[in-house]
Protein backbone atom coordinates (compact mmCIF):
# COMPACT_ATOMS: atom_id res chain seq x y z
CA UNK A 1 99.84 130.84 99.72
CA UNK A 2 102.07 128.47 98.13
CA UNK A 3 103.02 125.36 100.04
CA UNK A 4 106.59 123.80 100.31
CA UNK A 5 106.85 120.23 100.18
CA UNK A 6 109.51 117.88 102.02
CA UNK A 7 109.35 114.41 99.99
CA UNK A 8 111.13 112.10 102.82
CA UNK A 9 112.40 108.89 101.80
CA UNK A 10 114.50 106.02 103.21
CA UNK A 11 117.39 103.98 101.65
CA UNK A 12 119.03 101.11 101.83
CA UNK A 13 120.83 99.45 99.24
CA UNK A 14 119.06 100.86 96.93
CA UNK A 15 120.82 103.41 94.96
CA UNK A 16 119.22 103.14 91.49
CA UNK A 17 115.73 102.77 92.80
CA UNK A 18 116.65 106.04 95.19
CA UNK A 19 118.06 108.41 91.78
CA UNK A 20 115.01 107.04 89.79
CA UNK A 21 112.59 108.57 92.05
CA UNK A 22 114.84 112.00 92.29
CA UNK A 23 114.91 112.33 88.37
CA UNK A 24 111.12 111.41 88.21
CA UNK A 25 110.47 114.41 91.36
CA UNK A 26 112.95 116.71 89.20
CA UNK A 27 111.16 115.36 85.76
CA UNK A 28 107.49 116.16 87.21
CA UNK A 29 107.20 118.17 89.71
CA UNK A 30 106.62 122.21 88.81
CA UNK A 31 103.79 123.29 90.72
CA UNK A 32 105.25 123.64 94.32
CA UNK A 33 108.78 124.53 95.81
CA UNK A 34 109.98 121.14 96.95
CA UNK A 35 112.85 119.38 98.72
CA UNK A 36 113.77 115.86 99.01
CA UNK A 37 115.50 114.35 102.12
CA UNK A 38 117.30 111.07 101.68
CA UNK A 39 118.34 108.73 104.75
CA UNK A 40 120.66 106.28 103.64
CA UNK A 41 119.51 104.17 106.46
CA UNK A 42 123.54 102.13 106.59
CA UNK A 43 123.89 100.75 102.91
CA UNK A 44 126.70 98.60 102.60
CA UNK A 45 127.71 100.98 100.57
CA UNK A 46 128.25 105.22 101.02
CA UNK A 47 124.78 105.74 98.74
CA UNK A 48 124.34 109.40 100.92
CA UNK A 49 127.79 110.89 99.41
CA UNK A 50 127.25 109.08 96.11
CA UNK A 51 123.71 110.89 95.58
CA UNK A 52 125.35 114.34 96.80
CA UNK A 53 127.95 113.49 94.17
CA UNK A 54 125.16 113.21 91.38
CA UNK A 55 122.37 115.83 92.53
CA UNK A 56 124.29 118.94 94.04
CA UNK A 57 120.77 120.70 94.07
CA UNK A 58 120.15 122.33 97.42
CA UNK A 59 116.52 120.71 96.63
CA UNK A 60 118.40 116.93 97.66
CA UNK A 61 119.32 116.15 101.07
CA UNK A 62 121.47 113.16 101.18
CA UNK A 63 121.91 112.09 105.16
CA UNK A 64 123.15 108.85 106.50
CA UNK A 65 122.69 107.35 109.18
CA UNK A 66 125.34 105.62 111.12
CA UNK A 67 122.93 101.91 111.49
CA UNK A 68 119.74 100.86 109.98
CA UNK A 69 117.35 102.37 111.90
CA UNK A 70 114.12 100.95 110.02
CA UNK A 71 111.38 102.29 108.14
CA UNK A 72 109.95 104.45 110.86
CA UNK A 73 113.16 105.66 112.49
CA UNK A 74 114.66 106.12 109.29
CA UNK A 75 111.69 108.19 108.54
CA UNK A 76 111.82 110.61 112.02
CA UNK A 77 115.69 110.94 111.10
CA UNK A 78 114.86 112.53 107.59
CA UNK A 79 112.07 114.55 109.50
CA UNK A 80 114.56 116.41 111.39
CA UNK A 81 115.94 117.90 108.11
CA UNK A 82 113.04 118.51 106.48
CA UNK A 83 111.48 122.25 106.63
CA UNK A 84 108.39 121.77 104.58
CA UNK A 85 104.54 122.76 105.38
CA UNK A 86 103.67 119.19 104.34
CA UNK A 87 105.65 116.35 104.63
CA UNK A 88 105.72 113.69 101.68
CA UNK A 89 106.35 110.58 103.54
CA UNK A 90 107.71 107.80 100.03
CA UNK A 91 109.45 105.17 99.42
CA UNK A 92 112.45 105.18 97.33
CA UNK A 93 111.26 102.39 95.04
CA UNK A 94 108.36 104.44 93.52
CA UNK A 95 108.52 106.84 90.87
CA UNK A 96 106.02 110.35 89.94
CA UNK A 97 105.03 110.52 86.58
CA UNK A 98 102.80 113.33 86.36
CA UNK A 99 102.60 116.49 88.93
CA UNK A 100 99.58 115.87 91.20
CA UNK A 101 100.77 117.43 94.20
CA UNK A 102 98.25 120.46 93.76
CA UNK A 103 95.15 117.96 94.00
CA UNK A 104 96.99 116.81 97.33
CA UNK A 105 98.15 119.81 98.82
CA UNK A 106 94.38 121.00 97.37
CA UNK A 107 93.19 118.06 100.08
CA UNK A 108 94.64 119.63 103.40
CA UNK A 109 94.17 122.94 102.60
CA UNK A 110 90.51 122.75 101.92
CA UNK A 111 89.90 120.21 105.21
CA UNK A 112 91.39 121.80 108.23
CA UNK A 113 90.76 118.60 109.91
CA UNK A 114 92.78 116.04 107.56
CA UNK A 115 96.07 115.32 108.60
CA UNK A 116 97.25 112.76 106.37
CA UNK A 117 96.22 112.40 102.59
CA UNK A 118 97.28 109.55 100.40
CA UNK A 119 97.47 109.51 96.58
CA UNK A 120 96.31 106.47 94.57
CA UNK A 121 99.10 104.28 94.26
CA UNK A 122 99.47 101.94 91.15
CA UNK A 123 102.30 98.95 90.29
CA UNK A 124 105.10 100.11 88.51
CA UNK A 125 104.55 97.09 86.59
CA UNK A 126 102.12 96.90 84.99
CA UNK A 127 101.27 100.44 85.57
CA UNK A 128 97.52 100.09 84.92
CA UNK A 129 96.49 97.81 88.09
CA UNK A 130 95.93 99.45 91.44
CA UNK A 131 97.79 98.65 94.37
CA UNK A 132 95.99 101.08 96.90
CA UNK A 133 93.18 103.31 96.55
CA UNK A 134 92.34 103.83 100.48
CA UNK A 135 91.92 101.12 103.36
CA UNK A 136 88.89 99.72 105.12
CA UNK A 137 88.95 99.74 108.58
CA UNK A 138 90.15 96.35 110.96
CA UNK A 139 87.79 94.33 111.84
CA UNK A 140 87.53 91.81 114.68
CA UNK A 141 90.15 90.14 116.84
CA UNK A 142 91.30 89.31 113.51
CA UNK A 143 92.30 92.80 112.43
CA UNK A 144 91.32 92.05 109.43
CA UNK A 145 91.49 94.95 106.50
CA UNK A 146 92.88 95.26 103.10
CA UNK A 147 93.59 97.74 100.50
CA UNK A 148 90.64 98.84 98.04
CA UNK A 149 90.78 98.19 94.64
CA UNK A 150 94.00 96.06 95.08
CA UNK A 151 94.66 94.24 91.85
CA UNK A 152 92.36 96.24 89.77
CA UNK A 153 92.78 97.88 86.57
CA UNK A 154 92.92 101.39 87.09
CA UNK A 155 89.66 102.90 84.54
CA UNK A 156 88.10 105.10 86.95
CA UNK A 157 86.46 102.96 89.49
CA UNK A 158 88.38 103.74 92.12
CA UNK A 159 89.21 107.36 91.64
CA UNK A 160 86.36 108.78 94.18
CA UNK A 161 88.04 111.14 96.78
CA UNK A 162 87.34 111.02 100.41
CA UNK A 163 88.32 109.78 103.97
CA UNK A 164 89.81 106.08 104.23
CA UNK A 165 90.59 104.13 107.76
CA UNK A 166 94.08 104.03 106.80
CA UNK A 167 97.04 105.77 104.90
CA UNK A 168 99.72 103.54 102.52
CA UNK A 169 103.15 104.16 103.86
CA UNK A 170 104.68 103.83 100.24
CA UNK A 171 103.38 107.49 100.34
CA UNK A 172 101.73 109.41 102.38
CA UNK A 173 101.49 113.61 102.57
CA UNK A 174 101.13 114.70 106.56
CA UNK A 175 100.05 118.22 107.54
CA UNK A 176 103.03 119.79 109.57
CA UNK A 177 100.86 120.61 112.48
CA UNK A 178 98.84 117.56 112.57
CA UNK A 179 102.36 115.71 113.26
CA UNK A 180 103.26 117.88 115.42
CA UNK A 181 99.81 117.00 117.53
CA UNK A 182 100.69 113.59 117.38
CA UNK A 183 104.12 111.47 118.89
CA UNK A 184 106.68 110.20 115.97
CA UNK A 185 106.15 107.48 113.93
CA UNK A 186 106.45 104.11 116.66
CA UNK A 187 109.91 103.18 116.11
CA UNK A 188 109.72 99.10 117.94
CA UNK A 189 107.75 97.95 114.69
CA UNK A 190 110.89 98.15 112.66
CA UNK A 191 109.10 96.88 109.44
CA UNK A 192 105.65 96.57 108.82
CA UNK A 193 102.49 98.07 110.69
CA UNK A 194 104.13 101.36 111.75
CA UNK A 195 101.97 103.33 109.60
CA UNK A 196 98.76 101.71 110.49
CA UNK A 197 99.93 102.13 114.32
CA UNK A 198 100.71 105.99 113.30
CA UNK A 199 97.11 106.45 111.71
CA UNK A 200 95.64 105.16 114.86
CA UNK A 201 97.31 108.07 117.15
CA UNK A 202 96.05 110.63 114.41
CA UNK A 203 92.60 109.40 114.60
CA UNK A 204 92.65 109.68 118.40
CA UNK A 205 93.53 113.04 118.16
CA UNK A 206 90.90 113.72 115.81
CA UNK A 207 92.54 113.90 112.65
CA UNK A 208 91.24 112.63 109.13
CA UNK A 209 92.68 111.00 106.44
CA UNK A 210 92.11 111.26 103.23
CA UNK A 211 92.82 109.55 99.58
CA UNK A 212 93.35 111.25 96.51
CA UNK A 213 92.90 109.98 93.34
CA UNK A 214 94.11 112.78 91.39
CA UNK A 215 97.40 112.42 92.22
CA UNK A 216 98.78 108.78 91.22
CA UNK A 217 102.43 107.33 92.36
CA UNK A 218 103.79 104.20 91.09
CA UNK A 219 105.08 101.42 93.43
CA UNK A 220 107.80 98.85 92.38
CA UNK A 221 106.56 96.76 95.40
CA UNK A 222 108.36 93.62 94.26
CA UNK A 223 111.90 95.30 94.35
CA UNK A 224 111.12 95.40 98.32
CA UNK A 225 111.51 92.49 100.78
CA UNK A 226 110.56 89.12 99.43
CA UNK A 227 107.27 87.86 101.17
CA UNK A 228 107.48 84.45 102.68
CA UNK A 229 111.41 84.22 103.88
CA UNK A 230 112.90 84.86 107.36
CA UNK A 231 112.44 88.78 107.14
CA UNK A 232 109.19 88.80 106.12
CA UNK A 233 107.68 86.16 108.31
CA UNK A 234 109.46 87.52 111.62
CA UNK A 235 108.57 91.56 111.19
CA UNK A 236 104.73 90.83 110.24
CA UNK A 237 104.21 88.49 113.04
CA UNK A 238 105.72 89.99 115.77
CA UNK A 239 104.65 93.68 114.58
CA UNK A 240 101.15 92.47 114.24
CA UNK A 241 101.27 91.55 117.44
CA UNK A 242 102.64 95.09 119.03
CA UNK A 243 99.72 96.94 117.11
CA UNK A 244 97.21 94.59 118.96
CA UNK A 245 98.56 95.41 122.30
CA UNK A 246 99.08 99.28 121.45
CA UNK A 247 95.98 99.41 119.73
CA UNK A 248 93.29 97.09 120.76
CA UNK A 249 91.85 96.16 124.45
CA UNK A 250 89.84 94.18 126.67
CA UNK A 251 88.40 91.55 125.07
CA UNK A 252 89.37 91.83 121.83
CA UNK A 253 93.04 92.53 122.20
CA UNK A 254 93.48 89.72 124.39
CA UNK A 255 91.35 87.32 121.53
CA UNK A 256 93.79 88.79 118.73
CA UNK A 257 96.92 88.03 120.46
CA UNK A 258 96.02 84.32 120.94
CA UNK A 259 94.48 84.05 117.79
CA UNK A 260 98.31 86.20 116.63
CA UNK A 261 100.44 83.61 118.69
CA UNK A 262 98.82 79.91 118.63
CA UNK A 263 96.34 80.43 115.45
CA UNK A 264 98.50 82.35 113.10
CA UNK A 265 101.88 81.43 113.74
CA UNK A 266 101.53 77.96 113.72
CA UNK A 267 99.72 77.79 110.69
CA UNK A 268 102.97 79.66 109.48
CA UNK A 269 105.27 77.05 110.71
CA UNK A 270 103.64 74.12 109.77
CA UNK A 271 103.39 75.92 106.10
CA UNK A 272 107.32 76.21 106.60
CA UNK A 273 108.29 73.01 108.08
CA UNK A 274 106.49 71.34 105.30
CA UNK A 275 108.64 73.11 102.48
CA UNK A 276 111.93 72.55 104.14
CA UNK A 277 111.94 76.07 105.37
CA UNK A 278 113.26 75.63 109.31
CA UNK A 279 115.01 79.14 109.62
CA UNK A 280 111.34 80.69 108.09
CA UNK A 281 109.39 78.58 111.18
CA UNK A 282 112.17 79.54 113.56
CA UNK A 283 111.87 83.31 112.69
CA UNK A 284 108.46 82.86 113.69
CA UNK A 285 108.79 81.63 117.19
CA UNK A 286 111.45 84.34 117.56
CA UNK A 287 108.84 86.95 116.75
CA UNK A 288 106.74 85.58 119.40
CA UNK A 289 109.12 84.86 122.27
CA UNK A 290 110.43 88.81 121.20
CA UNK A 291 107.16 90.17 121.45
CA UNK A 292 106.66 88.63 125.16
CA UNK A 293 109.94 90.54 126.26
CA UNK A 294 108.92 93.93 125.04
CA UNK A 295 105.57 94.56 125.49
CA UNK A 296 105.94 95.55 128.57
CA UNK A 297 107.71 98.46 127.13
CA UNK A 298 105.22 99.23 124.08
């Protein structure tokens, strides 16, 4: 039975990324009926009417929301439009260059008990170096993890399929039912971590995931936002430390969240403070006075 597939994707001020990955979908992808769902997540600018404008396809859905509701929410907002059997969960600065969405549909239809699967996903530039080819599980009060075969050349090495501790939310494919077993992607993150946080309430219920080498998107992970300014440093701070009190207990959560708040972040701000950066190493005690108002919430 042939599968429809909802690619979801969020925008925000990023037109030309956003029609580059719609002409690379329309360019590729022939083996499945597909639809794409954009959320212009508040551009400055109208980007929702201006991609209706350029792709009248019924196969483009071009939404916008009325203020920038984040990665996740963004995401759950596109959901509600979206009438596929598997949901293709990427971000509008990647592009498709060749159709593997058989070897991923393939994936959850041959594993009942998968609910996400994750293609490899390689730099845009240069576009023979991994950037993700599955995740390793935390570790520790740390929570520390990273991305296999990060930085390597793509010749093979990585392309073993399987399960993995964690999917990449620059693209991820979710089973319809699996999501529908599980709450919405966490909305208080904002940026960073919601994905990892999402994976966590799959794997409670019992769900897999799995990566797929046979199916390969490329990331243009510098066009998104610059690591080491205000942004940056206040999201991944006080997001890691929601996922520690969501995710973690006992011991161990309460070890991560000191190590989070008095290791972590002042290593940040002294690293700030000593390049001139004050509005970096206040964004970083904002993230940690923010945290202690809302996790009673979380």
């Amino acid at each position: 039975m042939e599968r429809k597939v909802s690619f979801i994707t969020v925008d925000y001020n990023g037109l030309e990324q956003t029609i580059d990955l719609i002409r690379s979908l329309f360019r590729t992808v022939r083996s499945v009926d597909w639809e794409i769902i954009v959320v212009d997540n508040a551009s400055a600018n109208d980007e929702a009417e201006a991609l209706r404008e350029l792709f009248p396809s019924p196969k483009v859905k071009a939404l916008r929301s009325p203020a920038n509701l984040g990665f996740a929410g963004g995401n759950n907002f596109g959901l509600e439009h979206a009438s596929g059997d598997y949901l293709f969960f990427i971000n509008n600065d990647t592009e498709i260059m060749e159709d593997g969405l058989p070897a991923l549909c393939a994936a959850l239809d041959s594993n009942p008990a998968a609910g996400i699967v994750c293609p490899k996903i390689c730099f845009f530039d240069p576009k023979d170096t991994i950037q993700y080819a599955g995740y390793t599980d935390m570790e520790g009060f740390r929570m520390k993890n990273g991305m296999i075969g990060y930085g390597c050349k793509d010749d093979g090495s990585f392309d073993k399929a399987g399960e993995t501790a964690f999917p990449h939310g620059a693209a991820m494919m979710v089973r319809r039912a699996a999501l529908e077993d599980v709450d919405p992607m966490p909305e208080m993150y904002f940026l960073y971590y919601e994905e990892l946080d999402w994976a966590m309430s799959f794997r409670r219920k019992g769900w897999k995931i799995l990566f797929e080498p046979a199916c390969v998107v490329y990331h243009k992970d510098s066009m998104t936002t610059v690591r080491g300014g205000v942004t940056f440093n206040y999201y991944m701070i006080r997001s890691r430390l929601i996922y520690a009190w969501r995710n973690l207990s006992g011991m161990q959560r309460r070890m991560s969240i000191i190590h989070t708040r008095w290791a972590a972040s002042t290593k940040r701000i002294l690293a700030a403070l000593l390049h001139g950066r004050f509005d970096v190493a206040w964004a970083i005690v904002r993230a940690n006075v923010d945290f202690l108002k809302m996790r009673k919430d979380l």
